[in-house]
Protein backbone atom coordinates (compact mmCIF):
# COMPACT_ATOMS: atom_id res chain seq x y z
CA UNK A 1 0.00 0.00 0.00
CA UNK A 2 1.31 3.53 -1.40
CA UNK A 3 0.10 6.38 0.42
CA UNK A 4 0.71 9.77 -0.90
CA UNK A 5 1.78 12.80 1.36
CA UNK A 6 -0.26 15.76 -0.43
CA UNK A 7 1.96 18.65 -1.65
CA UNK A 8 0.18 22.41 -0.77
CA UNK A 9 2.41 25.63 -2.02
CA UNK A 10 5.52 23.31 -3.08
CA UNK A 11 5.67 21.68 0.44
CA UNK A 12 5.02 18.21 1.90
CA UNK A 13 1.72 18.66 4.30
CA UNK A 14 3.59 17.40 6.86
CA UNK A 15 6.04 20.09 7.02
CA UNK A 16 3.18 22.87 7.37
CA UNK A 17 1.50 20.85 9.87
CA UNK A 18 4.53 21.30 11.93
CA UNK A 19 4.90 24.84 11.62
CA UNK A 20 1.27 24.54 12.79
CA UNK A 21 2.05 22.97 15.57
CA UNK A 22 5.02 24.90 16.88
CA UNK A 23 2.39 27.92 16.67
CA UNK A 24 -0.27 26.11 18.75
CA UNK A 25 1.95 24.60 20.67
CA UNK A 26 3.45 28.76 21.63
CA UNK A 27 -0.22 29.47 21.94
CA UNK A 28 -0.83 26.89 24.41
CA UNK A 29 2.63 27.47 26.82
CA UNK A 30 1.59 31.52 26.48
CA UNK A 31 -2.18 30.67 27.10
CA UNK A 32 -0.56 27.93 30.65
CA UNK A 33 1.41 31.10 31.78
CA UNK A 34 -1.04 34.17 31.99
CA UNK A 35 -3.42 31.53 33.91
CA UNK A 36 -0.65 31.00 36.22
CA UNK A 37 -0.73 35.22 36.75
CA UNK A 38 -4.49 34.88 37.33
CA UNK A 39 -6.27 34.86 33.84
CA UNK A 40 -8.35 32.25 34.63
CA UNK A 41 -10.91 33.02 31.51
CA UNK A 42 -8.31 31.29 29.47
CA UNK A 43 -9.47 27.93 30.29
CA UNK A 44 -12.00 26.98 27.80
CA UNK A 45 -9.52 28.50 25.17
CA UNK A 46 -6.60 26.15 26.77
CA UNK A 47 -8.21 23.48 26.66
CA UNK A 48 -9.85 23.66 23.06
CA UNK A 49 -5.73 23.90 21.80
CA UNK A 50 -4.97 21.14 23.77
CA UNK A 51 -7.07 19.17 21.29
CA UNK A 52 -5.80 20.59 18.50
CA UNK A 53 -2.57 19.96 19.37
CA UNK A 54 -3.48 16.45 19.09
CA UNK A 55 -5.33 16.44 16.31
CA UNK A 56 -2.54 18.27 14.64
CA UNK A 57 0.13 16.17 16.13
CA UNK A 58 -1.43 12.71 15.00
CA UNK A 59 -2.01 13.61 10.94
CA UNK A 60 1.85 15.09 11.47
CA UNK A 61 3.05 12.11 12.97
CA UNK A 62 0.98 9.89 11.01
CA UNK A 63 2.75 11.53 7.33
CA UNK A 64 6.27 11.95 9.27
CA UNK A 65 6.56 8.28 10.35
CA UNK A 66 5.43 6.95 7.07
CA UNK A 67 7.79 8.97 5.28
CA UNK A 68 10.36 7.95 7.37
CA UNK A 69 9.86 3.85 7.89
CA UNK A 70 7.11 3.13 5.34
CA UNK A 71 8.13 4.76 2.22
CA UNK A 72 5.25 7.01 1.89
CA UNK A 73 5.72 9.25 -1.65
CA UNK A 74 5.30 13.13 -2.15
CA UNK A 75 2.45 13.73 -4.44
């Protein structure tokens, strides 16, 4: 079985999904810290990236370790 990482503005999806990441991933250590300093509200917001950090982090894993071991192609 061939799977196909899909290409978007001359890049492998996987490589945007990690610059997606590292952004949410910001978002959620700045979001941990101001409600730490008492900015409780944050919460719901905190917790909403939290699961798209997953989300984000599974497709990303999913085309990075089948590039990597299973000889998934660019295309």
């Amino acid at each position: 079985m061939v799977v196909t990482v899909p290409i978007v503005f001359d890049k492998p999806l996987n490589i945007w999904l990690g610059l997606v990441l590292l952004a949410l991933l910001l978002l959620q250590a700045t979001s941990g810290i101001l409600m730490v300093r008492g900015r409780r509200s944050l919460f719901a917001y905190h917790v909403l990236n939290a699961g798209l950090i997953a989300m984000v982090l599974g497709v990303h894993a999913f085309y990075g370790i089948g590039i990597w071991f299973f000889d998934f192609r660019y295309g």
